[in-house]
PDB file of N, CA and C in Angstrom:
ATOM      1  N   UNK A   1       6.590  -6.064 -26.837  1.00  0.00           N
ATOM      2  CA  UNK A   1       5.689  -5.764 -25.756  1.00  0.00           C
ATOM      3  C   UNK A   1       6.133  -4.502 -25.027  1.00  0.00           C
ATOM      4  N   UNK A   2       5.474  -4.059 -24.333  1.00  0.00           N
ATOM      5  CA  UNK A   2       5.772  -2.522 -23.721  1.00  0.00           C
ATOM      6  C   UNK A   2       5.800  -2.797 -22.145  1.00  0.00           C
ATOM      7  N   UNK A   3       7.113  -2.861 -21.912  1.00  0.00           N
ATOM      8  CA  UNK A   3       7.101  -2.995 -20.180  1.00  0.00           C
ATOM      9  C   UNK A   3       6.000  -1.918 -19.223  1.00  0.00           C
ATOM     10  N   UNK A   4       5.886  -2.897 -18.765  1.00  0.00           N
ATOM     11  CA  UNK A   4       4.723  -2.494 -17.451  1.00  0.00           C
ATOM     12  C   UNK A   4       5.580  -1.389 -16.481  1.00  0.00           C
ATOM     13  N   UNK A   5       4.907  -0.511 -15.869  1.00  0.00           N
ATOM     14  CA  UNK A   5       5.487   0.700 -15.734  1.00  0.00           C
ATOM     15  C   UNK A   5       5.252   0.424 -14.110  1.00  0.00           C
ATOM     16  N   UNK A   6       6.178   0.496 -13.407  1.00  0.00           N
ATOM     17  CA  UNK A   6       6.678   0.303 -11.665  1.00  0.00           C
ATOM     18  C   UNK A   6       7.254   0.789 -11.048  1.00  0.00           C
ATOM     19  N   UNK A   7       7.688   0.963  -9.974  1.00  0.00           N
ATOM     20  CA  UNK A   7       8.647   1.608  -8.910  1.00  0.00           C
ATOM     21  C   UNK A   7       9.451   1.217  -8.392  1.00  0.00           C
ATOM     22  N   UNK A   8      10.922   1.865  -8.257  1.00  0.00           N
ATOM     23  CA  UNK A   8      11.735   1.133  -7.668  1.00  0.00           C
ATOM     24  C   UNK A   8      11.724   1.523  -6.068  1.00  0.00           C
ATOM     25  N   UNK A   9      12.479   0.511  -5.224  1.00  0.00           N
ATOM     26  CA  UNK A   9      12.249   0.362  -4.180  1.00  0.00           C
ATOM     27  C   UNK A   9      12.488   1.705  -3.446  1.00  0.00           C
ATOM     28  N   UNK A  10      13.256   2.623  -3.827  1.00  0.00           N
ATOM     29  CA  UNK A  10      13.641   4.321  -3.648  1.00  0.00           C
ATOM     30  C   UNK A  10      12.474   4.881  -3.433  1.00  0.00           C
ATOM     31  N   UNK A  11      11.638   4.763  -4.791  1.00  0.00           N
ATOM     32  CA  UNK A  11      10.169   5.667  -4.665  1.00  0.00           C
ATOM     33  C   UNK A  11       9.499   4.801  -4.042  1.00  0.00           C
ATOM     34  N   UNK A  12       8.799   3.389  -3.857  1.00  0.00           N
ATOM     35  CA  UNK A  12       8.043   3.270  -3.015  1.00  0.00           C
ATOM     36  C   UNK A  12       8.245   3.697  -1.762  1.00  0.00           C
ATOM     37  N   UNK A  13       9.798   3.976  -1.001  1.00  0.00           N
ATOM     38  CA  UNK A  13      10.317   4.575   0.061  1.00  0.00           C
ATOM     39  C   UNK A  13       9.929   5.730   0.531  1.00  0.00           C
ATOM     40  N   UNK A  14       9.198   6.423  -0.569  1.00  0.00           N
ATOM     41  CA  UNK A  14       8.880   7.672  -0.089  1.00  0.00           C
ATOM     42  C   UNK A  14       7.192   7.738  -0.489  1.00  0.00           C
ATOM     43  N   UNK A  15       6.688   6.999  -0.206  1.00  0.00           N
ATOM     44  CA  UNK A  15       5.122   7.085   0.623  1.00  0.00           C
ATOM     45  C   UNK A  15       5.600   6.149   1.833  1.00  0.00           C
ATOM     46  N   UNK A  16       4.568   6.951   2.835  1.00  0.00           N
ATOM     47  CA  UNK A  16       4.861   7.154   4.099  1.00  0.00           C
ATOM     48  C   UNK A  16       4.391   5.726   4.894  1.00  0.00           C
ATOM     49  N   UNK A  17       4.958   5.317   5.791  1.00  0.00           N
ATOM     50  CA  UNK A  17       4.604   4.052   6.695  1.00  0.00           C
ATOM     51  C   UNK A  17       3.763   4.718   7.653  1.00  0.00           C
ATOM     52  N   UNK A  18       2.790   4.130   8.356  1.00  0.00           N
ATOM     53  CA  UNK A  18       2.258   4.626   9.946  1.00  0.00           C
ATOM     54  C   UNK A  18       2.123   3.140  10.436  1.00  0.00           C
ATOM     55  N   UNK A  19       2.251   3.743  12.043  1.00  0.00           N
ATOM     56  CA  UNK A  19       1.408   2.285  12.555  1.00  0.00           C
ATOM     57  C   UNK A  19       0.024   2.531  12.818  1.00  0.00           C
ATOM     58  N   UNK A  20      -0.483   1.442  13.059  1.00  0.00           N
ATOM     59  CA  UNK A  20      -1.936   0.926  13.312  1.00  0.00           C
ATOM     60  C   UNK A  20      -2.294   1.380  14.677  1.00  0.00           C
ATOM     61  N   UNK A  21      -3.012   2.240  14.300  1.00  0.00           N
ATOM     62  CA  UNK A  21      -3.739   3.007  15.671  1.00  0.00           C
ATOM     63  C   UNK A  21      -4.993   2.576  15.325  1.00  0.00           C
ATOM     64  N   UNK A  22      -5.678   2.575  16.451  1.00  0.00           N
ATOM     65  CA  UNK A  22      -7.543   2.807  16.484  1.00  0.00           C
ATOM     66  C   UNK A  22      -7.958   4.147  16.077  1.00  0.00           C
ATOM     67  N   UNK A  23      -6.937   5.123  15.822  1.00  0.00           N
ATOM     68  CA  UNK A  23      -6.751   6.711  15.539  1.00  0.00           C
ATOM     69  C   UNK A  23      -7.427   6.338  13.800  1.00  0.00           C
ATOM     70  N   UNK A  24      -6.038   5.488  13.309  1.00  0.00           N
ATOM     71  CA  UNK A  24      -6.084   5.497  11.811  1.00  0.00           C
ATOM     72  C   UNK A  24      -6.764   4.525  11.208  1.00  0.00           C
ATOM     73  N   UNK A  25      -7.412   2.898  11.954  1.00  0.00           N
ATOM     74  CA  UNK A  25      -7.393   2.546  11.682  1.00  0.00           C
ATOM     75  C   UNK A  25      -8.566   1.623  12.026  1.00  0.00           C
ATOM     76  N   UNK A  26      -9.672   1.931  11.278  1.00  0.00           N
ATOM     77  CA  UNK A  26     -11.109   1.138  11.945  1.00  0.00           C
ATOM     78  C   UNK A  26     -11.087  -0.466  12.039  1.00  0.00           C
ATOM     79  N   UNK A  27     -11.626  -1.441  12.617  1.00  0.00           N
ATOM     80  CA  UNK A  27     -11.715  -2.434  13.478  1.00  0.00           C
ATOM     81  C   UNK A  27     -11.527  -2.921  12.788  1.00  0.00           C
ATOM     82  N   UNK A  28     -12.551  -2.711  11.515  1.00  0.00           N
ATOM     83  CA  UNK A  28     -12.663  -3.743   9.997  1.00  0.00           C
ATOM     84  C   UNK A  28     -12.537  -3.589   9.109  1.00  0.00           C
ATOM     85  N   UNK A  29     -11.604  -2.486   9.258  1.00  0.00           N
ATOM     86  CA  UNK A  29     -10.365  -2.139   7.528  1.00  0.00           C
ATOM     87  C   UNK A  29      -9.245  -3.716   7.509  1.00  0.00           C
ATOM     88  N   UNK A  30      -9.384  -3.742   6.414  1.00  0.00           N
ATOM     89  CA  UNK A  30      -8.044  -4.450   5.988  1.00  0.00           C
ATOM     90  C   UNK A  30      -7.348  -3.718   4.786  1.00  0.00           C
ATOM     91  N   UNK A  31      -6.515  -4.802   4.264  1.00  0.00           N
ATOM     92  CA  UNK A  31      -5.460  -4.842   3.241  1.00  0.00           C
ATOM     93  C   UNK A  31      -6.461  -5.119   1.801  1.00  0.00           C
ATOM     94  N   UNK A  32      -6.572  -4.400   0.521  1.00  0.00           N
ATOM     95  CA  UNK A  32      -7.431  -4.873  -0.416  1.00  0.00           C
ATOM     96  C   UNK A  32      -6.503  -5.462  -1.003  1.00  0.00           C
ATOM     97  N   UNK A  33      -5.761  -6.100  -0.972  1.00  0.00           N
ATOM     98  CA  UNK A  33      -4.738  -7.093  -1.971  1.00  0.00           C
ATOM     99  C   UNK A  33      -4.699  -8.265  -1.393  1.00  0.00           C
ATOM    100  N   UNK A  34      -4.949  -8.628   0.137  1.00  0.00           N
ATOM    101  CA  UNK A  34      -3.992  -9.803   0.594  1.00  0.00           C
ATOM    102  C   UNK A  34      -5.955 -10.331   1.269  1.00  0.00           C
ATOM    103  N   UNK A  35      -6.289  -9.400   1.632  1.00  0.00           N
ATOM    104  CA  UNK A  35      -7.631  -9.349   2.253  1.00  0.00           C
ATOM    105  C   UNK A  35      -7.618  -9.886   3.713  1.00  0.00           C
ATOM    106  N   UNK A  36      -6.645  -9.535   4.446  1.00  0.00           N
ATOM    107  CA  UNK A  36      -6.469  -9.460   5.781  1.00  0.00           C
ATOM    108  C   UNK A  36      -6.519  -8.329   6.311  1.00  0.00           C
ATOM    109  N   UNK A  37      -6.805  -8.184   8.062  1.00  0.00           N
ATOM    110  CA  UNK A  37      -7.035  -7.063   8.800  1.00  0.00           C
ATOM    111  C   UNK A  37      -5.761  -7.106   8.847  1.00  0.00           C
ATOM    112  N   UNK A  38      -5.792  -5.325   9.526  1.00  0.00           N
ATOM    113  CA  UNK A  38      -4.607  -4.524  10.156  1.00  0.00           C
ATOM    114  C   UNK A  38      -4.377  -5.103  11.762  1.00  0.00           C
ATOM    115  N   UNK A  39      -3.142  -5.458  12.624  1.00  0.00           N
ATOM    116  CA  UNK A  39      -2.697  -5.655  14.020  1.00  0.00           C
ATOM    117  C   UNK A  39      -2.435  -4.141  14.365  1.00  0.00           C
ATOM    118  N   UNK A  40      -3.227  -3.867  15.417  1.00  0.00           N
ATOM    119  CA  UNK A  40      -2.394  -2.837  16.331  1.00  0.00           C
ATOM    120  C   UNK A  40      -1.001  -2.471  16.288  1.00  0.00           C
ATOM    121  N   UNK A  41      -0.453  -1.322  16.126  1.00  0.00           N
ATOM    122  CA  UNK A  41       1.243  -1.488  16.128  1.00  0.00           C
ATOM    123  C   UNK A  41       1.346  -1.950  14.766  1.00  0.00           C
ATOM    124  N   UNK A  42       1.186  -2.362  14.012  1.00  0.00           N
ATOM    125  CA  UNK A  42       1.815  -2.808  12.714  1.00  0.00           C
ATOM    126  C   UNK A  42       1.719  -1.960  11.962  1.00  0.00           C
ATOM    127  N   UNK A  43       2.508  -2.072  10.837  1.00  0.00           N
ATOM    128  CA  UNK A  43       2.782  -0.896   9.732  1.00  0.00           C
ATOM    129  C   UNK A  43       2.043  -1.215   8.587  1.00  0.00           C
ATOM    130  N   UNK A  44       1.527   0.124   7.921  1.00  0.00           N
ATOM    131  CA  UNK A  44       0.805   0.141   6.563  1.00  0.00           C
ATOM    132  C   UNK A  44       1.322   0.916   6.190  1.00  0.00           C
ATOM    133  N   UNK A  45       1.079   0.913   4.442  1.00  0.00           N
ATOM    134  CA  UNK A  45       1.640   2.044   3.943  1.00  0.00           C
ATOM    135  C   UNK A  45       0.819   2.920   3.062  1.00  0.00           C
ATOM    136  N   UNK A  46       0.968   4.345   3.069  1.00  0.00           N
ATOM    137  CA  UNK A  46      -0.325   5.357   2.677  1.00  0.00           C
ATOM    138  C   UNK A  46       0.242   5.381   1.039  1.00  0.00           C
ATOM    139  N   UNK A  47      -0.376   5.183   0.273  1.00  0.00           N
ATOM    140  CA  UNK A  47      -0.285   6.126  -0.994  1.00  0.00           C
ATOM    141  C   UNK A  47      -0.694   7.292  -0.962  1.00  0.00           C
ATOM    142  N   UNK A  48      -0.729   7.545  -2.157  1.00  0.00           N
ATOM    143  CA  UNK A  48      -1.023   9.485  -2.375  1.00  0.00           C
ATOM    144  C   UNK A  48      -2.301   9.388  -2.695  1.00  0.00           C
ATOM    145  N   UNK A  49      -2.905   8.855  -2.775  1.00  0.00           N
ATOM    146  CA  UNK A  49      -4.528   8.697  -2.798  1.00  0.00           C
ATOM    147  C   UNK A  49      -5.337   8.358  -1.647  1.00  0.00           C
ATOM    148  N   UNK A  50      -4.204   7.877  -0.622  1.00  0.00           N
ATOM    149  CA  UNK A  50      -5.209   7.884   1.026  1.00  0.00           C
ATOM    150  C   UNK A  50      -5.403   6.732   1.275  1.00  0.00           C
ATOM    151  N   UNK A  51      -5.175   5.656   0.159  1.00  0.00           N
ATOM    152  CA  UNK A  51      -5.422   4.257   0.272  1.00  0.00           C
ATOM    153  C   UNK A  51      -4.357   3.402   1.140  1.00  0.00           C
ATOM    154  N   UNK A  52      -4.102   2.853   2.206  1.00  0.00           N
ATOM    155  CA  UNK A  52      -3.694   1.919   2.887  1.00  0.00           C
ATOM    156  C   UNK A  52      -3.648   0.508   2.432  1.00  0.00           C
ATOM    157  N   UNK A  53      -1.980   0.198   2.631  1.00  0.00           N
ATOM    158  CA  UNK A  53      -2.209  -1.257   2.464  1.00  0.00           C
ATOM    159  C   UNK A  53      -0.675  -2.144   3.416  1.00  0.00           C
ATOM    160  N   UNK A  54      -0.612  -3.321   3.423  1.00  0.00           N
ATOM    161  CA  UNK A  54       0.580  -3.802   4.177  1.00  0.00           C
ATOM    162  C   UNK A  54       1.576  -3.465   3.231  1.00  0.00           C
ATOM    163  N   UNK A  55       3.130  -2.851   4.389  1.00  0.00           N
ATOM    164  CA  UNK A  55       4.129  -2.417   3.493  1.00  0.00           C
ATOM    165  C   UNK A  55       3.898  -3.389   2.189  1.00  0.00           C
ATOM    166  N   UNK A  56       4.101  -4.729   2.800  1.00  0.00           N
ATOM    167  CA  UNK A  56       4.595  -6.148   1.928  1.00  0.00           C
ATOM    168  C   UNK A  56       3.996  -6.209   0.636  1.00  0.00           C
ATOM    169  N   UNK A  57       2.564  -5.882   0.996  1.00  0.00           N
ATOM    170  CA  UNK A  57       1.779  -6.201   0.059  1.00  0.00           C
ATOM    171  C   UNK A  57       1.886  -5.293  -1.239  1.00  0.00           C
ATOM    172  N   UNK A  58       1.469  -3.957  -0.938  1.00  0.00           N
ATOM    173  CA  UNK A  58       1.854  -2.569  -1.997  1.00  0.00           C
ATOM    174  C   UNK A  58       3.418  -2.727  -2.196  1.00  0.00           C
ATOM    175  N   UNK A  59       3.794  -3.057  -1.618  1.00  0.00           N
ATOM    176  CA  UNK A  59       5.510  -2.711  -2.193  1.00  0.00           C
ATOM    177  C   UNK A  59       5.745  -3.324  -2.862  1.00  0.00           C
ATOM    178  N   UNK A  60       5.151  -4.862  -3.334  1.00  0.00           N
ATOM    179  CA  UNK A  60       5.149  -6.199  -4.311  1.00  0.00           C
ATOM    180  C   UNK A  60       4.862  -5.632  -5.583  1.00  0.00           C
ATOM    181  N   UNK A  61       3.499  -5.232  -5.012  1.00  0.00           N
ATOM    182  CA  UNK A  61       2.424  -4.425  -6.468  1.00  0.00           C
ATOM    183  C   UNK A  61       3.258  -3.670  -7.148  1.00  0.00           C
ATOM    184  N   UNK A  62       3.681  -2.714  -6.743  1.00  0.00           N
ATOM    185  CA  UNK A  62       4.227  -1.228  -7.237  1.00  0.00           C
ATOM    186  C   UNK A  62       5.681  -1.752  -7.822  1.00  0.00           C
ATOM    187  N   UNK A  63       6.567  -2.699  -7.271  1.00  0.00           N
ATOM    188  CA  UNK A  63       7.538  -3.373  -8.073  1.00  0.00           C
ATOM    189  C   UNK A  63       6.888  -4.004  -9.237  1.00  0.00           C
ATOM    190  N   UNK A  64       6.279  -4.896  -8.749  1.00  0.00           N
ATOM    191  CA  UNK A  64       6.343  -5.756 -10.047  1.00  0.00           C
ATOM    192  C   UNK A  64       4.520  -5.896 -11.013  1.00  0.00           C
ATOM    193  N   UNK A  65       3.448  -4.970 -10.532  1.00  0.00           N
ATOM    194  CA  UNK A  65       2.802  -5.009 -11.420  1.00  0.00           C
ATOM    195  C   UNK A  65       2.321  -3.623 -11.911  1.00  0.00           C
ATOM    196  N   UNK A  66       2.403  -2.845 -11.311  1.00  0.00           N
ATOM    197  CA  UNK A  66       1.886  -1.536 -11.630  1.00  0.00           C
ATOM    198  C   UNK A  66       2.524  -0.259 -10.507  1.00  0.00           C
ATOM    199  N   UNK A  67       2.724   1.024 -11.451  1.00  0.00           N
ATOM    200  CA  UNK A  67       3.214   2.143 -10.544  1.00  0.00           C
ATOM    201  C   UNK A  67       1.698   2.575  -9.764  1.00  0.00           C
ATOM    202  N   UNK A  68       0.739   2.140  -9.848  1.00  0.00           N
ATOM    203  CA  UNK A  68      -0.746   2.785  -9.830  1.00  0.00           C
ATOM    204  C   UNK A  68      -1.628   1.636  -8.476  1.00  0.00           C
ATOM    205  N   UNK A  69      -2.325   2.683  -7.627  1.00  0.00           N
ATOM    206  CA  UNK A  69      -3.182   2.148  -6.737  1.00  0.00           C
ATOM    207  C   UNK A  69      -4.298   1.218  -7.528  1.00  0.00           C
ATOM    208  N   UNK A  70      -3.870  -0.011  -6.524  1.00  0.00           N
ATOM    209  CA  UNK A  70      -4.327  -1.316  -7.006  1.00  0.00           C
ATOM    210  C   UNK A  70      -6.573  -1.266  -7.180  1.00  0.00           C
ATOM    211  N   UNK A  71      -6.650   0.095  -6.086  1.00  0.00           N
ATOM    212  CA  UNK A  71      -7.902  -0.219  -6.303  1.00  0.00           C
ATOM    213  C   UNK A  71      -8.765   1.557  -7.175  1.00  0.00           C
ATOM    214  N   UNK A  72      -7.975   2.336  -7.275  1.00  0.00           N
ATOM    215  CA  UNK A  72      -8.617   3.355  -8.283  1.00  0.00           C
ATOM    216  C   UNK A  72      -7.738   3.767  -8.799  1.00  0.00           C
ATOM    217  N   UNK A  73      -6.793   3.109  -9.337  1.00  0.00           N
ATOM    218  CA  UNK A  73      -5.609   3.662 -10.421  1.00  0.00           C
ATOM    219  C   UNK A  73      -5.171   4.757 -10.576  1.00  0.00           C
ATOM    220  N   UNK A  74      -4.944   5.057  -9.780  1.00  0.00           N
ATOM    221  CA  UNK A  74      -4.122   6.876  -9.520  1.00  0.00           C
ATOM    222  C   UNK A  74      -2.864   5.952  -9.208  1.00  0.00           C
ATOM    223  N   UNK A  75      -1.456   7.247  -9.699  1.00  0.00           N
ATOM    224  CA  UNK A  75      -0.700   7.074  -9.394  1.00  0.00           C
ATOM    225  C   UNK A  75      -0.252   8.070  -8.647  1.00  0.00           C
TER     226      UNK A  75
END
């Protein structure tokens, strides 16, 4: 079988965290993995495609199922 291709915790380290502003972050965005909203003050994390998600959640993904954004497969 051909191992599934991921990130170690180094490179997910380097896409960027923000917190949750009303700046960045509309009322009724959520997380497309977990399918919960964003809290004020809480942290998401940007990929290189602009896509937002909870550190927790993308940092799971990108370890253990794919190096690639869960919802248009860019890496």
């Amino acid at each position: 079988t051909v191992p599934k291709k991921t990130l170690s915790k180094q490179q997910i380290s380097n896409y960027p965290l923000l917190t949750v502003t009303n700046d960045n972050c509309s009322a009724d965005k959520q997380c497309m993995i977990c399918l919960s909203g964003y809290t004020l003050g809480a942290k998401m994390r940007r990929l290189p495609c602009l896509h937002d998600f909870h550190p927790e959640c993308i940092d799971a993904w990108l370890q253990h199922s794919s190096d690639r954004c869960p919802l248009d497969n860019l890496n």
